[in-house]
Protein backbone atom coordinates (compact mmCIF):
# COMPACT_ATOMS: atom_id res chain seq x y z
CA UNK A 1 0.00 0.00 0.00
CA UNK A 2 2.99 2.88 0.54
CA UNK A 3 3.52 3.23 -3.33
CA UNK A 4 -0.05 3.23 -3.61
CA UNK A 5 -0.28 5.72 -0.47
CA UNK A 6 2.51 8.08 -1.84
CA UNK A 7 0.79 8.45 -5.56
CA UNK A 8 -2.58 9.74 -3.79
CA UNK A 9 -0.32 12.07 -1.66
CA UNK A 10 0.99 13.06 -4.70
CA UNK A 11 -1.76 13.65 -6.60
CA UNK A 12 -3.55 15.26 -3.65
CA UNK A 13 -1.21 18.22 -3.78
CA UNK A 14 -0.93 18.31 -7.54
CA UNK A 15 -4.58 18.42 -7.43
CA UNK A 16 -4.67 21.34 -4.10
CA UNK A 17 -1.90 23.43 -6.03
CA UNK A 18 -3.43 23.33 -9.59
CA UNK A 19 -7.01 24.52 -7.57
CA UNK A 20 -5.25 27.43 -6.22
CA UNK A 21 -3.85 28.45 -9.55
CA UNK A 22 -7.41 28.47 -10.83
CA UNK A 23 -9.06 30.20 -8.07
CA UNK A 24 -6.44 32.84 -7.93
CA UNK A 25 -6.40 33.06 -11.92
CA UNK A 26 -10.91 33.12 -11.85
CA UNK A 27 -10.67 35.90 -8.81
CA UNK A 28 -8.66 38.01 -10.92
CA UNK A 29 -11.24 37.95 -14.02
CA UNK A 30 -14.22 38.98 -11.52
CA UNK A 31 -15.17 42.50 -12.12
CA UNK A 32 -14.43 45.16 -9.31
CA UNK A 33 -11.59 46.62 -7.95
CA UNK A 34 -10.58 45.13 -4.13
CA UNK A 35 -9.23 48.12 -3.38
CA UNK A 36 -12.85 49.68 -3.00
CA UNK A 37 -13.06 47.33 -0.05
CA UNK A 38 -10.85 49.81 2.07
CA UNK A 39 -12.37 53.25 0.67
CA UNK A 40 -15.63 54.90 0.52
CA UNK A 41 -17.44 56.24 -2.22
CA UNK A 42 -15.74 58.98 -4.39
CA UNK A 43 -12.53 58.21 -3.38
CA UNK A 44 -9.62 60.20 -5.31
CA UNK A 45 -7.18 58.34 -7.59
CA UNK A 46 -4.43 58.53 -5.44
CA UNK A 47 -6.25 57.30 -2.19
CA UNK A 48 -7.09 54.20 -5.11
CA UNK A 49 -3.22 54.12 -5.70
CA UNK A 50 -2.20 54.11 -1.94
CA UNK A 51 -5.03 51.14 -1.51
CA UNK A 52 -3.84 49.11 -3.86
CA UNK A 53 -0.02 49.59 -3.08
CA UNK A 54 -1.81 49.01 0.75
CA UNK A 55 -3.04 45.47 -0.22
CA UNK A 56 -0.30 44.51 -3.04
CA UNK A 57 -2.78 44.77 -6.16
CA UNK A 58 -0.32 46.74 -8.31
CA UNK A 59 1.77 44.19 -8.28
CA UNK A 60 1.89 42.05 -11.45
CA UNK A 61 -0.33 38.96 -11.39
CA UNK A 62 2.89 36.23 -11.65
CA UNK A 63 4.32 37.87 -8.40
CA UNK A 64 1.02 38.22 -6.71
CA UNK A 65 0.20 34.89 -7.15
CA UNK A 66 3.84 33.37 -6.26
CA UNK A 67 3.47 35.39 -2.89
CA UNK A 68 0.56 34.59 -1.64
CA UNK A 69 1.34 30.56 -3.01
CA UNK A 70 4.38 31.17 -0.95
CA UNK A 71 2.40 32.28 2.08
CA UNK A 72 0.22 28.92 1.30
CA UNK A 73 3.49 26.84 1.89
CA UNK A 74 3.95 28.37 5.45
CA UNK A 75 0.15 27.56 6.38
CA UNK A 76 -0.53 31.06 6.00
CA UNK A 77 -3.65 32.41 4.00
CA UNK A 78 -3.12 36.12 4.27
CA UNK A 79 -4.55 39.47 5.51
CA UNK A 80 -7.96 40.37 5.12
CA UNK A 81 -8.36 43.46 3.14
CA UNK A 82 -11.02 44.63 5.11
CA UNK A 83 -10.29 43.81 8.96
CA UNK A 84 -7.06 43.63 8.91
CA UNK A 85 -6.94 40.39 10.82
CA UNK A 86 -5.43 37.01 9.56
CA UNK A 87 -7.29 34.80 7.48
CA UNK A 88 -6.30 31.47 9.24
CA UNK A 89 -7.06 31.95 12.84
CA UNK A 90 -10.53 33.67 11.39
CA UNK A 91 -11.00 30.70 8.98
CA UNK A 92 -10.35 28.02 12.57
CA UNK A 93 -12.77 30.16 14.24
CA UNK A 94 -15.44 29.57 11.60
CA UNK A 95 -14.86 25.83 11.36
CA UNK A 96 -16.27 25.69 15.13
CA UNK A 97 -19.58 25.81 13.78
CA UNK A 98 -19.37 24.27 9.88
CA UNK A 99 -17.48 21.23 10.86
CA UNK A 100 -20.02 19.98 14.07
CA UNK A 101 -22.66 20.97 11.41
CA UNK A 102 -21.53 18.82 9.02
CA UNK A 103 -20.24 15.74 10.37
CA UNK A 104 -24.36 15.87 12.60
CA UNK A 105 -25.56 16.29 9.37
CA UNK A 106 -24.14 13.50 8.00
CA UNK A 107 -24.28 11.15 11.12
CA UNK A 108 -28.27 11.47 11.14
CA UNK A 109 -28.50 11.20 7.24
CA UNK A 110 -26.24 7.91 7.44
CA UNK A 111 -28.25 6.75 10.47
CA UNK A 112 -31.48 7.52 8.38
CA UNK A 113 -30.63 6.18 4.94
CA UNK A 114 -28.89 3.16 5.66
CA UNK A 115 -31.93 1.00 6.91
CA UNK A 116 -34.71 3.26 4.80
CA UNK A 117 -32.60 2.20 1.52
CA UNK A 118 -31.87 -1.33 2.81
CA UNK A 119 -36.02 -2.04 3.30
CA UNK A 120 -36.99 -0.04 0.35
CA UNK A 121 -34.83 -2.71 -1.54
CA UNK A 122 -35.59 -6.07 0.54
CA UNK A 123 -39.56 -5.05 0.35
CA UNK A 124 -39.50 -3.63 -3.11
CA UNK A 125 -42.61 -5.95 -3.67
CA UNK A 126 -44.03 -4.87 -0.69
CA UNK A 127 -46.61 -1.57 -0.67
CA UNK A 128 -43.91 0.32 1.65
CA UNK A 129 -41.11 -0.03 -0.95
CA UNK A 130 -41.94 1.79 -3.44
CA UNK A 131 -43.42 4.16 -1.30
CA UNK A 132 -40.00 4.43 0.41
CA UNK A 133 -38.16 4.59 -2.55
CA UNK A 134 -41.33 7.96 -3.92
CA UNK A 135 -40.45 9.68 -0.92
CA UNK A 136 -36.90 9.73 -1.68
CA UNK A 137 -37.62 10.84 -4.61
CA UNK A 138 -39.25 13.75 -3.81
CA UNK A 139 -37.04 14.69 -1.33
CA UNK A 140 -34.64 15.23 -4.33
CA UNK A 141 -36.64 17.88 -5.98
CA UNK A 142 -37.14 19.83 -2.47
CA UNK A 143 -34.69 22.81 -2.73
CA UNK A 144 -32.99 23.11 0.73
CA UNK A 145 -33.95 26.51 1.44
CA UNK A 146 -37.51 25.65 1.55
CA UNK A 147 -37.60 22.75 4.07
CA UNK A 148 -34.97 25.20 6.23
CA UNK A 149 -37.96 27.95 6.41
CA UNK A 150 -40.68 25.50 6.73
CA UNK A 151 -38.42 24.25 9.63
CA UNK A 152 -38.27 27.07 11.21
CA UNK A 153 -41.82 28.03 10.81
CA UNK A 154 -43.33 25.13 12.44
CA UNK A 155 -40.52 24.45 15.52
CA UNK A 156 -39.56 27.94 16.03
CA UNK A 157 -42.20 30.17 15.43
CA UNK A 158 -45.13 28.55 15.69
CA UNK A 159 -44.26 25.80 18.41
CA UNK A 160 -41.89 27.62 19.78
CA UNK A 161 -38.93 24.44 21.16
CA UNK A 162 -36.07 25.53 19.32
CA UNK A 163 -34.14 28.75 18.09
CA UNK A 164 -34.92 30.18 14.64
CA UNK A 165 -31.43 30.91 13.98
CA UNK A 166 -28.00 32.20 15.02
CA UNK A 167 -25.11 30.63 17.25
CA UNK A 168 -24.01 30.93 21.07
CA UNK A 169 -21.58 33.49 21.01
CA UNK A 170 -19.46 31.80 23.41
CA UNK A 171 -19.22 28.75 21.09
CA UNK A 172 -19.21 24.93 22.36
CA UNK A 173 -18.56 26.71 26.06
CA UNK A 174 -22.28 25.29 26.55
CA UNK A 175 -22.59 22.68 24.53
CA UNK A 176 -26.65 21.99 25.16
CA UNK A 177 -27.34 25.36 23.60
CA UNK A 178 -25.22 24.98 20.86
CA UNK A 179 -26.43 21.84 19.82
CA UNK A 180 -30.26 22.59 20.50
CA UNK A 181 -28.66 25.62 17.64
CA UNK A 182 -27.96 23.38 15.17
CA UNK A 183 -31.11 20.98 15.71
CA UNK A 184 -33.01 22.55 12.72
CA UNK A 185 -30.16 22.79 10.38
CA UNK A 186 -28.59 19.43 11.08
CA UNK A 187 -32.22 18.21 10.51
CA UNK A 188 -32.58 20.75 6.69
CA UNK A 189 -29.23 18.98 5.78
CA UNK A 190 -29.85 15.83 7.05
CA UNK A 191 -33.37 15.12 5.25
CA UNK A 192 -31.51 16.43 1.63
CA UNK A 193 -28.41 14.27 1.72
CA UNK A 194 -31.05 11.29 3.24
CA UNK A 195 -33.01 11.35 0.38
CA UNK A 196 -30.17 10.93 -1.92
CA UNK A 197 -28.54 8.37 0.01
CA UNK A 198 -31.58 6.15 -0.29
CA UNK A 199 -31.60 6.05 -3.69
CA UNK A 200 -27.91 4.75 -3.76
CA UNK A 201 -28.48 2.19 -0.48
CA UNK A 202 -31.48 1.01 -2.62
CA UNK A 203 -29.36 0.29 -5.52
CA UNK A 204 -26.49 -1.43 -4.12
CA UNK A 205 -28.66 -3.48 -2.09
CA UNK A 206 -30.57 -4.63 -5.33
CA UNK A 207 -27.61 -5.69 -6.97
CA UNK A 208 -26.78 -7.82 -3.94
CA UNK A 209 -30.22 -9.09 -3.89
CA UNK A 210 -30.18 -10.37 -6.96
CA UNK A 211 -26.22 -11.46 -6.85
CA UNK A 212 -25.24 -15.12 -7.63
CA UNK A 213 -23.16 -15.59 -4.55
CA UNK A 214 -26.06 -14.56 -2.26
CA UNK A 215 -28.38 -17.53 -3.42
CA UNK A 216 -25.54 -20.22 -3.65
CA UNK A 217 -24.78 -19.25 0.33
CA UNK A 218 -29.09 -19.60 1.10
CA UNK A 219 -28.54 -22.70 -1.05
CA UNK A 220 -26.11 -24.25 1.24
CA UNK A 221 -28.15 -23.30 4.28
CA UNK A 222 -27.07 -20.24 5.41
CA UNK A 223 -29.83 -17.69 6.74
CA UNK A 224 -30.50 -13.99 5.11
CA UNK A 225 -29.25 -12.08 7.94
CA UNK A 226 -26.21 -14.59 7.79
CA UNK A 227 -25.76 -14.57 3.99
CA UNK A 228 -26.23 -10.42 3.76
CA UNK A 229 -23.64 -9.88 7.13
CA UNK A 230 -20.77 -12.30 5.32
CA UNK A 231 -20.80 -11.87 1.61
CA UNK A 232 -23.61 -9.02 0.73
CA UNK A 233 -22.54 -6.46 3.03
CA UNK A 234 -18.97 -5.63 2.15
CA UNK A 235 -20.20 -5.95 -1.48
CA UNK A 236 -23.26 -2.85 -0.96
CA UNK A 237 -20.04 -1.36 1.00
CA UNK A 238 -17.53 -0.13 -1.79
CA UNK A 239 -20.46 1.51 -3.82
CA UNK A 240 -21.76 3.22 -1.26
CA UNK A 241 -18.75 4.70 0.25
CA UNK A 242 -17.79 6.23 -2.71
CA UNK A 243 -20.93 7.77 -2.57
CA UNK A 244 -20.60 8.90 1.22
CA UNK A 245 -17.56 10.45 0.34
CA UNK A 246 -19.08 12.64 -2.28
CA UNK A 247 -22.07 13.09 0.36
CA UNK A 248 -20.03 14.40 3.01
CA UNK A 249 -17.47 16.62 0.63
CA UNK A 250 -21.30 18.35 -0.77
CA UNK A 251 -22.36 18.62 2.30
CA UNK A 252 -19.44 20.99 3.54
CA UNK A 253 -19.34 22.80 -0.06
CA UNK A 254 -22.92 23.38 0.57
CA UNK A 255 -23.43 24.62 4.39
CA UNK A 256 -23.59 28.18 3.05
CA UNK A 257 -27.19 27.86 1.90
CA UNK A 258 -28.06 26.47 5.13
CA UNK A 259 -25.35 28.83 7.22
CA UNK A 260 -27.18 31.71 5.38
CA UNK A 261 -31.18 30.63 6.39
CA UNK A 262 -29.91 30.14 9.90
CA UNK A 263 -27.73 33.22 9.89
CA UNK A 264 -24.80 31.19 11.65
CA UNK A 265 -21.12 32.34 11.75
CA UNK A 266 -19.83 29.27 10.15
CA UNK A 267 -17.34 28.79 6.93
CA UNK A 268 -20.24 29.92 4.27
CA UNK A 269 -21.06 32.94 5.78
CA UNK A 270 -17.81 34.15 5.74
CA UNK A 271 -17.12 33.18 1.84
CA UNK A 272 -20.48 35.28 1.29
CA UNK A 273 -18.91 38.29 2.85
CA UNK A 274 -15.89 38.26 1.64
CA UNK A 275 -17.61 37.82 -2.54
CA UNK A 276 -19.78 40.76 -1.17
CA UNK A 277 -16.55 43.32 -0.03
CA UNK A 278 -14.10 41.58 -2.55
CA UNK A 279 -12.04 40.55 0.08
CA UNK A 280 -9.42 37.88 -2.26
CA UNK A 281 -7.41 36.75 0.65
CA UNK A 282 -10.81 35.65 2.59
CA UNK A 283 -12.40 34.18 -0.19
CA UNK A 284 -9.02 32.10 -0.96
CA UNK A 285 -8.64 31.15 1.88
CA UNK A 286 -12.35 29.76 2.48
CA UNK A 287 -12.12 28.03 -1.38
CA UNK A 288 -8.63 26.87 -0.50
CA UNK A 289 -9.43 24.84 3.13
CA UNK A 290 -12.76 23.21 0.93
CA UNK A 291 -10.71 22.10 -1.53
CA UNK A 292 -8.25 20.51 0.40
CA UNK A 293 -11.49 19.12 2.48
CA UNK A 294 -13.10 17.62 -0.30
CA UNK A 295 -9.52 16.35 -1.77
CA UNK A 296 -8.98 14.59 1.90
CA UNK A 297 -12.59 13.14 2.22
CA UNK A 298 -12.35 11.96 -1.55
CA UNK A 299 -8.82 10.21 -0.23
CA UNK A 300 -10.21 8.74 2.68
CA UNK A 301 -13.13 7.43 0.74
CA UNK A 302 -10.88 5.81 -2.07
CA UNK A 303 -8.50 4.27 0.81
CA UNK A 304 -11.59 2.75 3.02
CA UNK A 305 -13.14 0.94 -0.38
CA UNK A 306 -9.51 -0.87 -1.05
CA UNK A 307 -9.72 -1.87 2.46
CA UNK A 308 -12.51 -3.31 2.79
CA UNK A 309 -12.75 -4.47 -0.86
CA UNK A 310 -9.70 -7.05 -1.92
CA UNK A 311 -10.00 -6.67 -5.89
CA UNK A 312 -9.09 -2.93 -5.27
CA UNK A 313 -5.97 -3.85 -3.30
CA UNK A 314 -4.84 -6.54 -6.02
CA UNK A 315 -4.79 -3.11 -8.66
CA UNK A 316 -2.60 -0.88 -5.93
CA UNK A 317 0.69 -2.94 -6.88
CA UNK A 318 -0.33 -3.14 -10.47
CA UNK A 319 0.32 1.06 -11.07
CA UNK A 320 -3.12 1.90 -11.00
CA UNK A 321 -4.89 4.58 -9.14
């Protein structure tokens, strides 16, 4: 597994640097000048001069871009243009409330999908299965926004039991109050990525349900629950972590819709601020530590399916990826 191990590291950073290079090169082509984020309206050309020369805009775009790659190297994302604070320590702060909000989000959609798919598939000529497998569906075609405000309409405004929005300023220092903050929008998330996951339990169940290897181990008289723990499960397995990986890398990419209904100070709402005040070394920095998430989640997900699955492992010696 270490040569195997060492091309994913590898490619990992290959893939982290050439994302940078893109962001940095896509910021640039955005219309607006950042300097605007330090000066009010009708500001002279000099005071623009001195704001750019402030925040290193008149510099050309090579050297720009080799400085703040440089800063990268040293784990350091910059200055924002418009606090004046560092980007890192602001970025950590705001991870306090996306991460938890995440990982809840997918623990309860997990917890949810796993058995709904499973029974939608083992009772697909049952009444229930289909009508498992329809509500999925329609879950699908719910944007997220809308069950967040019918969320919050129902628990927090009209039955009043939990908090329309926001976070405890003093963070996790209470942790009852900050979960019972994040019940509703664990719950928005959790009831999207649910719906999806079913579909994709469903199918990999199916294709173990109807799998050779299944009936010849009934046929020598082992039971379903038997038969399903020893050969079906690790085979629904490697689909479906693939798919959890791409689950769980959306579901971080995508907390700003949520972070933005429940007005929480999480990694989203600080990417929306800084597109609103053109603020490049926030919005770099936000892009940059989602990349790298979604490059480490996709990783982990890749490394989990060639443990559990042998074929996969028989390829890592073989120079494949």
């Amino acid at each position: 597994m270490a040569p195997y191990l060492l091309r994913r590291t590898a490619f990992l950073l290959g893939s982290l640097l050439a994302a940078a290079a893109l962001l940095f090169v896509l910021l640039r082509l955005l219309p607006g000048d950042p300097a605007n984020a330090l000066l009010s309206v009708g500001a002279t050309p000099e005071q623009m001069a001195a704001a750019r020369r402030q925040i290193g805009s008149d510099l050309p775009l090579p050297e720009q871009f080799w400085s703040w790659l440089a800063g990268l190297a040293r784990l350091d994302l910059g200055t924002s243009f418009v606090s004046r604070l560092p980007v890192g320590p602001e970025i950590a702060a705001r991870l306090v409330v996306t991460v938890p909000l995440t990982l809840l989000s997918f623990a309860l959609a997990v917890a949810v999908a796993l058995p709904v798919g499973f029974v939608a598939a083992w009772r697909s000529d049952r009444w229930y299965g289909p009508l498992l497998n329809g509500i999925s569906q329609l879950g699908l075609a719910v944007p997220v926004f809308w069950i967040g405000m019918l969320l919050v309409t129902v628990f927090a405004l009209r039955l009043r039991v939990l908090p329309a929005g926001g976070f405890p300023r003093q963070d996790w220092a209470d942790p009852v109050r900050a979960l019972t903050s994040l019940a509703l929008p664990v719950v928005t998330i959790a009831l999207v990525m649910s719906a999806s996951l079913i579909r994709y339990v469903r199918s990999a169940t199916l294709d173990v349900l109807g799998g050779d290897y299944l009936r010849t181990a009934r046929a020598l008289g082992a039971s379903f629950a038997g038969a399903m723990w020893r050969h079906g499960l690790r085979n629904a397995a490697v689909p479906v972590i693939s798919i959890l990986g791409i689950e769980l890398a959306t579901t971080f990419l995508g907390a700003v819709v949520v972070e933005s209904v429940f007005t929480l100070p999480g990694l989203g709402t600080m990417l929306v601020e800084g597109i609103a005040e053109h603020d490049y070394p926030v919005i770099q920095g936000v892009l940059v530590v989602s990349t790298f998430a979604v490059l480490v989640i996709g990783f982990a997900a890749d490394l989990v399916q060639r443990l559990i699955d042998p074929r996969l492992r028989a390829h890592v010696g073989g120079g494949r990826p």
